[in-house]
PDB file of N, CA and C in Angstrom:
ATOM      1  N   UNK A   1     -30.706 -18.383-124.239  1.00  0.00           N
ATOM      2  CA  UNK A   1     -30.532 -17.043-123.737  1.00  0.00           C
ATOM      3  C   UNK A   1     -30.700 -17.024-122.220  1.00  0.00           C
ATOM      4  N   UNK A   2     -29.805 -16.275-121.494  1.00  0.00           N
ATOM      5  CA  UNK A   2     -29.865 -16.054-120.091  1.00  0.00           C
ATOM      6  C   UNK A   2     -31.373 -15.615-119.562  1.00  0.00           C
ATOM      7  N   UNK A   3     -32.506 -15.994-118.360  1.00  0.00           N
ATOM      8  CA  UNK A   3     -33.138 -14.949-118.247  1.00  0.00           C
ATOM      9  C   UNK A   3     -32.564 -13.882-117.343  1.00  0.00           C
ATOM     10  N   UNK A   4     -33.242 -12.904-116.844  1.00  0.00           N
ATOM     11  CA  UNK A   4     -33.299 -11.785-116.120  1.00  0.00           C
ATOM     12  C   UNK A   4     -32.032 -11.909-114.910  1.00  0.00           C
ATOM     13  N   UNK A   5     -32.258 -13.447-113.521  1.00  0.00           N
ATOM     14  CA  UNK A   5     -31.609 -13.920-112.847  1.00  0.00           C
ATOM     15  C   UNK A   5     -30.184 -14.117-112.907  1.00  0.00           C
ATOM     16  N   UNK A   6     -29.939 -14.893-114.109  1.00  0.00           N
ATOM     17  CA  UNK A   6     -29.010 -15.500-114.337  1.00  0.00           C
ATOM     18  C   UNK A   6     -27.529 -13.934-114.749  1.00  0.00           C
ATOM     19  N   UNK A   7     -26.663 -14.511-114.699  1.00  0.00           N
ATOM     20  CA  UNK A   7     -25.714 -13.454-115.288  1.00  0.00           C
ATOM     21  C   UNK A   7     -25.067 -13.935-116.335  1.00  0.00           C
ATOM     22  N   UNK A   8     -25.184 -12.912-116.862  1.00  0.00           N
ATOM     23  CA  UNK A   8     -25.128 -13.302-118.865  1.00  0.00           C
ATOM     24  C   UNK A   8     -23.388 -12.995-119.135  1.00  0.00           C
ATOM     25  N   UNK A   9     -22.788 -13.445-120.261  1.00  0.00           N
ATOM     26  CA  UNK A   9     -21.798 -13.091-121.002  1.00  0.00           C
ATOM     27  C   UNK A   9     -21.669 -12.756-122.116  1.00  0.00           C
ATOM     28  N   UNK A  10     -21.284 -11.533-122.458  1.00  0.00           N
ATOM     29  CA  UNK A  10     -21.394 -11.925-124.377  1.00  0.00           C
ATOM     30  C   UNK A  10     -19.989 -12.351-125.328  1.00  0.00           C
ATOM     31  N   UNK A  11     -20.268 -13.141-126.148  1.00  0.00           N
ATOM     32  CA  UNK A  11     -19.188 -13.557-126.959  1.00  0.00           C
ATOM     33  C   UNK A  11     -19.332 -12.437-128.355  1.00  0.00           C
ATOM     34  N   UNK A  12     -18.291 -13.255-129.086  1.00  0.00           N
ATOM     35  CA  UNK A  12     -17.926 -12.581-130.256  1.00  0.00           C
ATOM     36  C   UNK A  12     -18.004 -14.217-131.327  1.00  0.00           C
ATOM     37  N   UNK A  13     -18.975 -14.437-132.098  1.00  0.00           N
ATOM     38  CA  UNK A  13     -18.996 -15.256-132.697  1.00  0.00           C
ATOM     39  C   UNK A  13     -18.821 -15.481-134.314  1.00  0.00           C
ATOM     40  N   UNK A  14     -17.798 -16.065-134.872  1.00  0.00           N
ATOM     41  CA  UNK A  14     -17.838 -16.040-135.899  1.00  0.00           C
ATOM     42  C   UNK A  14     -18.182 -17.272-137.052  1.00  0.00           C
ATOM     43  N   UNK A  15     -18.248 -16.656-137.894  1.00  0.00           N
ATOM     44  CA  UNK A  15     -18.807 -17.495-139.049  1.00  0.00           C
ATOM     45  C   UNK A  15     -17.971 -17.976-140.061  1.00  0.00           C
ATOM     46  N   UNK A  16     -17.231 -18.688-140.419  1.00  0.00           N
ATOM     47  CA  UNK A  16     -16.345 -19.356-141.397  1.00  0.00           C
ATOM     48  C   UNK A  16     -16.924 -19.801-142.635  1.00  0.00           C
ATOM     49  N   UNK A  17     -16.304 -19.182-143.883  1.00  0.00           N
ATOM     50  CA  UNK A  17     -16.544 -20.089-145.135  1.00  0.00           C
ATOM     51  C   UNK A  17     -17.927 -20.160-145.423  1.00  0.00           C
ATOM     52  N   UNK A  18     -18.595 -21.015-145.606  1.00  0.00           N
ATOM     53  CA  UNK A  18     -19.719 -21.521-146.270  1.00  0.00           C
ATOM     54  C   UNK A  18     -21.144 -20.970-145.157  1.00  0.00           C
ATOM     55  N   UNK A  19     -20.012 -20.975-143.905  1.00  0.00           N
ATOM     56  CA  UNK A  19     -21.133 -20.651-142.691  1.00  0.00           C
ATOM     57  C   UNK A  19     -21.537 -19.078-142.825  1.00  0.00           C
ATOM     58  N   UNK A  20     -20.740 -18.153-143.585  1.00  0.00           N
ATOM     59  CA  UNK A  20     -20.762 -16.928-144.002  1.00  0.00           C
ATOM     60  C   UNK A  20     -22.111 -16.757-143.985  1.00  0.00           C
ATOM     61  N   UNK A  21     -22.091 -17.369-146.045  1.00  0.00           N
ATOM     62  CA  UNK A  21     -22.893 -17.265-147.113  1.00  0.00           C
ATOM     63  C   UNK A  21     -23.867 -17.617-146.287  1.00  0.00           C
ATOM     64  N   UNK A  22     -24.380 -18.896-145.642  1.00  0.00           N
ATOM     65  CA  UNK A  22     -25.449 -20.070-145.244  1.00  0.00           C
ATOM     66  C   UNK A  22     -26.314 -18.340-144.295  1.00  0.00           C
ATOM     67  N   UNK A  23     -25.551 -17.949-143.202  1.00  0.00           N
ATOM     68  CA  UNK A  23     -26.138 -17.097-142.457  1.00  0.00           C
ATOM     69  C   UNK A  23     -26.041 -15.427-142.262  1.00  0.00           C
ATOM     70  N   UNK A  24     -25.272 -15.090-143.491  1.00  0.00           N
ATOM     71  CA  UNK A  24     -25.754 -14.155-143.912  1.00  0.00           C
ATOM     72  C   UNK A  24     -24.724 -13.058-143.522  1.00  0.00           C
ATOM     73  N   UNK A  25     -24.066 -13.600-142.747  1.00  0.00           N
ATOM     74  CA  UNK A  25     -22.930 -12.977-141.403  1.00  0.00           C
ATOM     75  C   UNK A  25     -22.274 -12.962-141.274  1.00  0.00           C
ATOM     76  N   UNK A  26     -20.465 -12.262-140.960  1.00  0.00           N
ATOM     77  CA  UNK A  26     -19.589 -12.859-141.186  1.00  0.00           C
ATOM     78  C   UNK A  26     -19.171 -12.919-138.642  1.00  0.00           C
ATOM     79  N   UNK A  27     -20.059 -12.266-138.406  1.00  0.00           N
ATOM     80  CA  UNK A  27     -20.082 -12.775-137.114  1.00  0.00           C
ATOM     81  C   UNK A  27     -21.359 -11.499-136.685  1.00  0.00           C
ATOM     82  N   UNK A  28     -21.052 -12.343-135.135  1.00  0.00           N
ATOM     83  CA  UNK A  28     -22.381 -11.227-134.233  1.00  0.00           C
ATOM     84  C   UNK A  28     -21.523 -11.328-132.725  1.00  0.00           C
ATOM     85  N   UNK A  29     -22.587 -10.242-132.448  1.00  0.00           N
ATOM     86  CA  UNK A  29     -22.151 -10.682-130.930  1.00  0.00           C
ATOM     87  C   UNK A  29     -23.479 -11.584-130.477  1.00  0.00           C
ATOM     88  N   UNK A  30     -23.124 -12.358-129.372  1.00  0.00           N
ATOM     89  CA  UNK A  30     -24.462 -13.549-128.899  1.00  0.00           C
ATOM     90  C   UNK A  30     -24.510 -13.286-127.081  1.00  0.00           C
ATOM     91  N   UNK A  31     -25.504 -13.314-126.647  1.00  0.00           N
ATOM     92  CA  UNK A  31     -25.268 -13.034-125.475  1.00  0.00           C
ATOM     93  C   UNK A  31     -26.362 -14.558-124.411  1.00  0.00           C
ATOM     94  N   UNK A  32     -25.276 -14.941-123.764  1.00  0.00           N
ATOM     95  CA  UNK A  32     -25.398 -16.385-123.146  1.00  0.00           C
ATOM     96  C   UNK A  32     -25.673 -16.192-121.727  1.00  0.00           C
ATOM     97  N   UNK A  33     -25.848 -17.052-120.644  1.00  0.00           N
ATOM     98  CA  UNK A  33     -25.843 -17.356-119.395  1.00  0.00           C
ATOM     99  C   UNK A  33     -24.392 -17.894-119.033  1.00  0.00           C
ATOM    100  N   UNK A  34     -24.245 -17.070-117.611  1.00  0.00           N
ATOM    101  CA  UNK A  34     -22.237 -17.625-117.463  1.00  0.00           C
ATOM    102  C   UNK A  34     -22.570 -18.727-117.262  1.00  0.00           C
ATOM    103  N   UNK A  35     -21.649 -19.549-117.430  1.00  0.00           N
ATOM    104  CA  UNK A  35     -21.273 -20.842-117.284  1.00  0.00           C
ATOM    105  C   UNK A  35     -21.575 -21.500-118.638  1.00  0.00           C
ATOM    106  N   UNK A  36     -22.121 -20.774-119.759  1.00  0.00           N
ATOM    107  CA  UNK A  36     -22.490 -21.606-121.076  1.00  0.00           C
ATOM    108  C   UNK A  36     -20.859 -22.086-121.564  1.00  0.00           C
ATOM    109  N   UNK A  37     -21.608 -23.489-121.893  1.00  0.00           N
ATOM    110  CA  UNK A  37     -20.432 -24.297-123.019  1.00  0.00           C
ATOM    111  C   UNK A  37     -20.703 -23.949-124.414  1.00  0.00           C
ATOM    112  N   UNK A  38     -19.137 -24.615-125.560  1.00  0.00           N
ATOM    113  CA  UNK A  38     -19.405 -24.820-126.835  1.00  0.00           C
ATOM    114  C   UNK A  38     -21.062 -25.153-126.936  1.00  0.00           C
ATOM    115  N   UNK A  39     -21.215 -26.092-126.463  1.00  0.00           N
ATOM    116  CA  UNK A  39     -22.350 -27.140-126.707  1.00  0.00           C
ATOM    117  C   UNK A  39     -23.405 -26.525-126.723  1.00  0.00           C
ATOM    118  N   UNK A  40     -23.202 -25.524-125.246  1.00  0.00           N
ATOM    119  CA  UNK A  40     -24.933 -24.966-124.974  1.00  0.00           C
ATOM    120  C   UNK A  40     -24.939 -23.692-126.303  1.00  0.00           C
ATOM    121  N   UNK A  41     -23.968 -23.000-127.003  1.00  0.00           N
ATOM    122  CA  UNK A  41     -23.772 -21.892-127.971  1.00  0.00           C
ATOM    123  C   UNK A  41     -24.625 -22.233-128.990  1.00  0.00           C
ATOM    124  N   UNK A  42     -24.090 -23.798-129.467  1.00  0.00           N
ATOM    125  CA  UNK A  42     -24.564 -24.678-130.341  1.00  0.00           C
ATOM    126  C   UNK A  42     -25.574 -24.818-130.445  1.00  0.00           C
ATOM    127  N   UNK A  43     -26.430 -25.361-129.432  1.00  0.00           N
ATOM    128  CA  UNK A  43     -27.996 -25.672-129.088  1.00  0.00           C
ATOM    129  C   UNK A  43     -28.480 -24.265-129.044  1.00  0.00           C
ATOM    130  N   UNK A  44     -28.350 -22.994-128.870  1.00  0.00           N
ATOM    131  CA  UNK A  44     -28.824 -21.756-128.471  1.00  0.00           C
ATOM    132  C   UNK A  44     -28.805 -21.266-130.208  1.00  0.00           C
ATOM    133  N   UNK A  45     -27.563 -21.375-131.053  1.00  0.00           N
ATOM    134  CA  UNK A  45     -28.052 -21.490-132.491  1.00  0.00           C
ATOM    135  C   UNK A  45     -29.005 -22.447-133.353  1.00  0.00           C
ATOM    136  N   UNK A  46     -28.842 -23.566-133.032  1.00  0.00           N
ATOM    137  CA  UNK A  46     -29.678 -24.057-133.742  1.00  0.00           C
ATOM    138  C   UNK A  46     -31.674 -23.694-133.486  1.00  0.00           C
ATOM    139  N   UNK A  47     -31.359 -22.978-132.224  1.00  0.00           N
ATOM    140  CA  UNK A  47     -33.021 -23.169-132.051  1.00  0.00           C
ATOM    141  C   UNK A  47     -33.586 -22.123-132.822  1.00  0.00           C
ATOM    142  N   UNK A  48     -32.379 -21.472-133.602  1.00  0.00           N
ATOM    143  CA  UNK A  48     -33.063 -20.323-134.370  1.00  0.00           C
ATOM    144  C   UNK A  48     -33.983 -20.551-135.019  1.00  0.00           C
ATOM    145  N   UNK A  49     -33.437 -21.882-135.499  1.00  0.00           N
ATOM    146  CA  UNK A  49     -34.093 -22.483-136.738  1.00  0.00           C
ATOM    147  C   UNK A  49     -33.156 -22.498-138.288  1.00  0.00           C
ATOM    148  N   UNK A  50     -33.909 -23.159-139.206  1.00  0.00           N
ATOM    149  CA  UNK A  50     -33.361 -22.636-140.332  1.00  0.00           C
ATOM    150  C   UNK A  50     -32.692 -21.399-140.730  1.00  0.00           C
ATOM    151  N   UNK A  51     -31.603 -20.879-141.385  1.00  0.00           N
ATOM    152  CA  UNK A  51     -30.158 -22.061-141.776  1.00  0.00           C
ATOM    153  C   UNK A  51     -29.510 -22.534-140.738  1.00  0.00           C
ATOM    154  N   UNK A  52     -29.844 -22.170-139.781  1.00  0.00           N
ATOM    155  CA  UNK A  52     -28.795 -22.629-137.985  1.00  0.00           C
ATOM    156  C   UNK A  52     -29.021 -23.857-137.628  1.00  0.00           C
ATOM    157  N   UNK A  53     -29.982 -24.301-138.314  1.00  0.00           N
ATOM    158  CA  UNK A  53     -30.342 -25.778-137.343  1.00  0.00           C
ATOM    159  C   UNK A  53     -29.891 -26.653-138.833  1.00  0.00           C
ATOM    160  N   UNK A  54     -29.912 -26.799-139.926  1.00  0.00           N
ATOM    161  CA  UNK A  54     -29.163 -27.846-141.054  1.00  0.00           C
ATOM    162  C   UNK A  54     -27.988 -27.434-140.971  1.00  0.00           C
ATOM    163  N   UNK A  55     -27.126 -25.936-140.964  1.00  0.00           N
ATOM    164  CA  UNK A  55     -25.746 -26.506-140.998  1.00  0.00           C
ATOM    165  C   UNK A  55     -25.136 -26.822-139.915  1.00  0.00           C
ATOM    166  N   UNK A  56     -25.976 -26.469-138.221  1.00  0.00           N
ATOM    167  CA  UNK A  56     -25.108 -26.736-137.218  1.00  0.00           C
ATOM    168  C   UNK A  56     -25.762 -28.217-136.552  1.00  0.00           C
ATOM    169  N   UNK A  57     -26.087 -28.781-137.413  1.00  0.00           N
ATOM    170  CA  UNK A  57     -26.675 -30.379-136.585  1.00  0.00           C
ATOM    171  C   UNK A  57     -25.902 -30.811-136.198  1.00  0.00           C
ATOM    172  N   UNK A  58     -26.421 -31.727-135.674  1.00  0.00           N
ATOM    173  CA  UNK A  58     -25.570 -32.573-134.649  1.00  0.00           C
ATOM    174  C   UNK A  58     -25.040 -33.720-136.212  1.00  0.00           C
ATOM    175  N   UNK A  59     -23.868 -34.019-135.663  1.00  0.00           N
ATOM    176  CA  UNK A  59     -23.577 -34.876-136.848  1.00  0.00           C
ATOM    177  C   UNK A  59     -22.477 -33.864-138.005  1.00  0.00           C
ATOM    178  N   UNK A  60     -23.177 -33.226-138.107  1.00  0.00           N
ATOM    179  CA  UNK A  60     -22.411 -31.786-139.245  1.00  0.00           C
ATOM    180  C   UNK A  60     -20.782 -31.882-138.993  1.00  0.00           C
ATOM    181  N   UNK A  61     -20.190 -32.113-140.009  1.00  0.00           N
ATOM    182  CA  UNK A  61     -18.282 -31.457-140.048  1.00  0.00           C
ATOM    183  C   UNK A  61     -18.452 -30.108-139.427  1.00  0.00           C
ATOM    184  N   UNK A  62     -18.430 -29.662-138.448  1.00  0.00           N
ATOM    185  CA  UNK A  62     -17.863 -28.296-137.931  1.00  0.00           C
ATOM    186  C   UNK A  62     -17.289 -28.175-136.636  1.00  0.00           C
ATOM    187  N   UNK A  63     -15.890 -27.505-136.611  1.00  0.00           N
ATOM    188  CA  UNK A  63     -15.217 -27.486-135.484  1.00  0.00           C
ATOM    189  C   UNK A  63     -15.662 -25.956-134.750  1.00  0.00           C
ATOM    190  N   UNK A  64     -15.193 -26.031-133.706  1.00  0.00           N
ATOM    191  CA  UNK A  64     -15.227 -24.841-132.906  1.00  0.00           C
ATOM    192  C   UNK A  64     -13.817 -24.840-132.364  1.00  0.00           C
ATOM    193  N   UNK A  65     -13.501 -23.054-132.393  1.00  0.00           N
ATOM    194  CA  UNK A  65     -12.617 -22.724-131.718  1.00  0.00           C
ATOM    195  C   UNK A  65     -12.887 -21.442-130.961  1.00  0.00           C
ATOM    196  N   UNK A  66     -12.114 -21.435-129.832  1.00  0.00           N
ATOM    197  CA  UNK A  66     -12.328 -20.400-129.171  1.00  0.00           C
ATOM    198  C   UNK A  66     -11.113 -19.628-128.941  1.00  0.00           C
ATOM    199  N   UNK A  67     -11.270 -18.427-128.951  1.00  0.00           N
ATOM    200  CA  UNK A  67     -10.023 -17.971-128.387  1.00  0.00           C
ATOM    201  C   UNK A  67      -8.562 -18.573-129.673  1.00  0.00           C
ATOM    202  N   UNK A  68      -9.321 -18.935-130.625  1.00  0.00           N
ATOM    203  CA  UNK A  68      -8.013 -19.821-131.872  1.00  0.00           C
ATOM    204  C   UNK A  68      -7.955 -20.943-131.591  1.00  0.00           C
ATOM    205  N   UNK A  69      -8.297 -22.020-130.228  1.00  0.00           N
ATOM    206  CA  UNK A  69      -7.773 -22.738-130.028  1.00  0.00           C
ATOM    207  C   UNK A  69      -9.241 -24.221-130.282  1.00  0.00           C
ATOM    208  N   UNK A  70      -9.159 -24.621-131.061  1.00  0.00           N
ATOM    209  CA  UNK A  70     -10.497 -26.099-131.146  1.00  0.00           C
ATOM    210  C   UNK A  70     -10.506 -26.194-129.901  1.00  0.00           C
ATOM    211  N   UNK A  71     -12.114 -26.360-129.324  1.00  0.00           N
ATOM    212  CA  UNK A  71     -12.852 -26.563-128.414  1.00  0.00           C
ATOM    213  C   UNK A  71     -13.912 -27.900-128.443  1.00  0.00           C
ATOM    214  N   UNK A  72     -13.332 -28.613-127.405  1.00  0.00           N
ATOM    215  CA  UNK A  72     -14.935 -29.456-127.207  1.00  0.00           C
ATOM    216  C   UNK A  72     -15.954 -28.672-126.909  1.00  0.00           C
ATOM    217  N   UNK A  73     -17.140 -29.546-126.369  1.00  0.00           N
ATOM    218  CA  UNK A  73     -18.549 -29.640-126.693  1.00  0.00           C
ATOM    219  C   UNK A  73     -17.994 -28.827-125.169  1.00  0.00           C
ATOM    220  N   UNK A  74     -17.775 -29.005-124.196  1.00  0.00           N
ATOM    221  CA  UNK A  74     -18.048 -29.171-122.899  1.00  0.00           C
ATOM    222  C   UNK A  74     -17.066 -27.590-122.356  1.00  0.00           C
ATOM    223  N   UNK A  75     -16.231 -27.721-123.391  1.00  0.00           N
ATOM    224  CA  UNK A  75     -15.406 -26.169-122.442  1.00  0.00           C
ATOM    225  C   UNK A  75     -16.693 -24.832-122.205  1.00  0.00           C
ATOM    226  N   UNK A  76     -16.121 -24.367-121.139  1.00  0.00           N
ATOM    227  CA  UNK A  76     -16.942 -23.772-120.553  1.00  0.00           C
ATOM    228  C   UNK A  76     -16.357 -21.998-121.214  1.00  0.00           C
ATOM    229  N   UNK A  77     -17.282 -21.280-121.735  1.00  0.00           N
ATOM    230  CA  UNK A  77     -16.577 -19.785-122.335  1.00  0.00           C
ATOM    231  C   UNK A  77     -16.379 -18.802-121.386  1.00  0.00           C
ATOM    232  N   UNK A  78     -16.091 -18.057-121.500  1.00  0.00           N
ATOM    233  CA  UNK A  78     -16.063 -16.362-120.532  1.00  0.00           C
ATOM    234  C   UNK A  78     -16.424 -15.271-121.482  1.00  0.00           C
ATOM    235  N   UNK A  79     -17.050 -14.652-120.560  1.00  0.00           N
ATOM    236  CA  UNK A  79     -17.078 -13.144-121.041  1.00  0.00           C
ATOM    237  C   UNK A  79     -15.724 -12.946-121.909  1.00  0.00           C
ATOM    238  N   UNK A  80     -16.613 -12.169-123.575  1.00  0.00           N
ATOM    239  CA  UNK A  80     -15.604 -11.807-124.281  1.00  0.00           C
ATOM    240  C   UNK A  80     -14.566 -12.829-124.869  1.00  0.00           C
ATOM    241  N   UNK A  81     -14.815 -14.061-124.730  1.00  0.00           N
ATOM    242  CA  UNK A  81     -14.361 -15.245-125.931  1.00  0.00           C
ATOM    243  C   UNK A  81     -14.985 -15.301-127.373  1.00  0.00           C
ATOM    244  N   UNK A  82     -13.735 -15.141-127.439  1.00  0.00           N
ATOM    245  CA  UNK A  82     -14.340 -15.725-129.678  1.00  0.00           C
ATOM    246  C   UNK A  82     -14.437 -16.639-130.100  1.00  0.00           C
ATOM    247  N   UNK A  83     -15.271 -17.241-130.629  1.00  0.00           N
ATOM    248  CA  UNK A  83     -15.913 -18.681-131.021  1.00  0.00           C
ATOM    249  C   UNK A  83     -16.473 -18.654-131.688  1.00  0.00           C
ATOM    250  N   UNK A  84     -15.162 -19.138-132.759  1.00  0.00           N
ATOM    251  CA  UNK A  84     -15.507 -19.344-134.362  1.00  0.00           C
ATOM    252  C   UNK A  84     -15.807 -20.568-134.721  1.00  0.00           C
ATOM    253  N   UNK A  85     -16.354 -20.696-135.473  1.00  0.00           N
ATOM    254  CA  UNK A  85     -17.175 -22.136-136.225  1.00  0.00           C
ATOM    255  C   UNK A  85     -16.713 -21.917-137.714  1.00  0.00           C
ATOM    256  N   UNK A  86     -16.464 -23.217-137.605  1.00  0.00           N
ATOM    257  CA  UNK A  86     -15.307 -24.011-138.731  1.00  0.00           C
ATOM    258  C   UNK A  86     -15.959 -24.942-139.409  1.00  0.00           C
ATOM    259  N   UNK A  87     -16.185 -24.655-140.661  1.00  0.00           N
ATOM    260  CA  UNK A  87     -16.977 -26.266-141.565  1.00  0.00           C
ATOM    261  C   UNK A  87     -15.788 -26.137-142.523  1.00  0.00           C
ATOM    262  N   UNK A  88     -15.768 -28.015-142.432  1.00  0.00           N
ATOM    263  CA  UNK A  88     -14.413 -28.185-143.537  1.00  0.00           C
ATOM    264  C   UNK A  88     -14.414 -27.686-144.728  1.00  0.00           C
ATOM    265  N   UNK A  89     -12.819 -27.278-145.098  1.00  0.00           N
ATOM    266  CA  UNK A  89     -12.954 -26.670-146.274  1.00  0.00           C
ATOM    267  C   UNK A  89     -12.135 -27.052-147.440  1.00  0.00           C
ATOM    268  N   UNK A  90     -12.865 -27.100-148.671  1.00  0.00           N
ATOM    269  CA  UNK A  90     -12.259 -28.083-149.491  1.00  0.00           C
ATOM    270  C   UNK A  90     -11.282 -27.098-150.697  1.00  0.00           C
ATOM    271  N   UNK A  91     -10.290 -27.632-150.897  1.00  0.00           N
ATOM    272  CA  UNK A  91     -10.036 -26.442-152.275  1.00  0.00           C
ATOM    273  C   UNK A  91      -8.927 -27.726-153.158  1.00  0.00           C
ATOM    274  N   UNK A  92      -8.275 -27.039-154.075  1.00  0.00           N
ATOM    275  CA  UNK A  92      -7.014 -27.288-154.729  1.00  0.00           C
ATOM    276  C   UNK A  92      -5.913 -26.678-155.140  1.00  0.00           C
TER     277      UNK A  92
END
Protein backbone atom coordinates (compact mmCIF):
# COMPACT_ATOMS: atom_id res chain seq x y z
CA UNK A 1 0.00 0.00 0.00
CA UNK A 2 1.13 3.56 -0.89
CA UNK A 3 1.94 5.68 2.30
CA UNK A 4 0.64 9.24 2.75
CA UNK A 5 3.86 10.70 0.37
CA UNK A 6 3.76 8.59 -2.27
CA UNK A 7 0.91 9.01 -5.05
CA UNK A 8 -1.34 6.17 -5.20
CA UNK A 9 -3.39 4.57 -8.19
CA UNK A 10 -6.31 2.48 -8.01
CA UNK A 11 -6.90 -0.56 -10.16
CA UNK A 12 -9.80 -2.69 -10.87
CA UNK A 13 -8.82 -6.23 -10.00
CA UNK A 14 -10.23 -9.30 -10.91
CA UNK A 15 -10.64 -12.72 -9.86
CA UNK A 16 -10.97 -15.69 -12.32
CA UNK A 17 -12.45 -19.17 -11.84
CA UNK A 18 -11.30 -20.95 -8.85
CA UNK A 19 -9.70 -17.53 -7.71
CA UNK A 20 -13.49 -16.46 -7.30
CA UNK A 21 -14.54 -19.21 -4.92
CA UNK A 22 -10.73 -19.31 -3.10
CA UNK A 23 -11.40 -15.33 -2.23
CA UNK A 24 -14.65 -14.82 -1.95
CA UNK A 25 -14.75 -12.07 -4.79
CA UNK A 26 -15.40 -11.81 -8.07
CA UNK A 27 -13.07 -8.43 -8.03
CA UNK A 28 -12.22 -5.20 -5.83
CA UNK A 29 -10.84 -2.18 -6.33
CA UNK A 30 -6.94 -2.18 -4.78
CA UNK A 31 -5.26 0.92 -4.28
CA UNK A 32 -1.23 0.89 -4.98
CA UNK A 33 1.75 3.40 -5.13
CA UNK A 34 2.32 4.86 -8.92
CA UNK A 35 4.81 3.16 -10.43
CA UNK A 36 3.53 -0.39 -8.94
CA UNK A 37 4.17 -3.51 -11.20
CA UNK A 38 2.23 -6.93 -11.87
CA UNK A 39 4.76 -8.18 -9.39
CA UNK A 40 4.51 -5.53 -6.69
CA UNK A 41 0.13 -6.21 -6.97
CA UNK A 42 1.18 -9.75 -6.40
CA UNK A 43 3.38 -9.32 -3.35
CA UNK A 44 0.76 -6.57 -1.94
CA UNK A 45 -1.87 -9.70 -2.21
CA UNK A 46 -0.20 -12.21 -0.91
CA UNK A 47 0.72 -10.34 2.32
CA UNK A 48 -2.86 -10.60 3.10
CA UNK A 49 -2.25 -13.79 4.01
CA UNK A 50 -4.30 -16.81 3.67
CA UNK A 51 -6.23 -17.65 0.79
CA UNK A 52 -3.91 -14.86 -1.06
CA UNK A 53 -0.71 -16.15 -0.15
CA UNK A 54 -1.39 -20.37 -1.25
CA UNK A 55 -3.12 -19.53 -4.37
CA UNK A 56 -0.93 -16.57 -5.46
CA UNK A 57 2.66 -18.15 -4.61
CA UNK A 58 5.28 -17.82 -6.28
CA UNK A 59 5.48 -20.93 -8.37
CA UNK A 60 1.42 -21.11 -8.73
CA UNK A 61 -0.13 -21.55 -12.62
CA UNK A 62 -1.55 -18.00 -12.74
CA UNK A 63 -1.36 -15.51 -15.46
CA UNK A 64 -2.02 -11.89 -15.29
CA UNK A 65 -3.57 -9.68 -17.62
CA UNK A 66 -4.06 -6.26 -17.79
CA UNK A 67 -6.03 -4.21 -19.73
CA UNK A 68 -6.92 -8.11 -21.62
CA UNK A 69 -3.59 -8.27 -22.55
CA UNK A 70 -0.98 -11.14 -20.33
CA UNK A 71 1.41 -9.18 -18.41
CA UNK A 72 4.83 -9.87 -16.99
CA UNK A 73 6.00 -9.58 -13.54
CA UNK A 74 7.66 -6.20 -14.37
CA UNK A 75 4.98 -4.08 -16.50
CA UNK A 76 4.43 -1.17 -14.80
CA UNK A 77 0.16 -0.34 -14.29
CA UNK A 78 -1.67 3.11 -14.41
CA UNK A 79 -4.32 4.53 -12.81
CA UNK A 80 -7.52 2.66 -13.67
CA UNK A 81 -5.95 -0.66 -15.29
CA UNK A 82 -7.68 -4.00 -14.97
CA UNK A 83 -5.75 -6.81 -13.78
CA UNK A 84 -7.19 -9.92 -13.92
CA UNK A 85 -5.66 -13.06 -12.56
CA UNK A 86 -5.95 -16.18 -14.42
CA UNK A 87 -5.41 -19.80 -12.86
CA UNK A 88 -5.50 -22.50 -15.47
CA UNK A 89 -8.55 -23.86 -16.34
CA UNK A 90 -9.37 -27.30 -16.90
CA UNK A 91 -12.71 -28.62 -18.49
CA UNK A 92 -14.02 -31.10 -21.32
Amino acid sequence: MPDSRTPAITLDVVYLARLREAFGRGREGLTVASGATVGDVLAALRARGEPFAQELAPGRAVRVAVNHDIAPADRVLRDGDEVALLPPVTGG
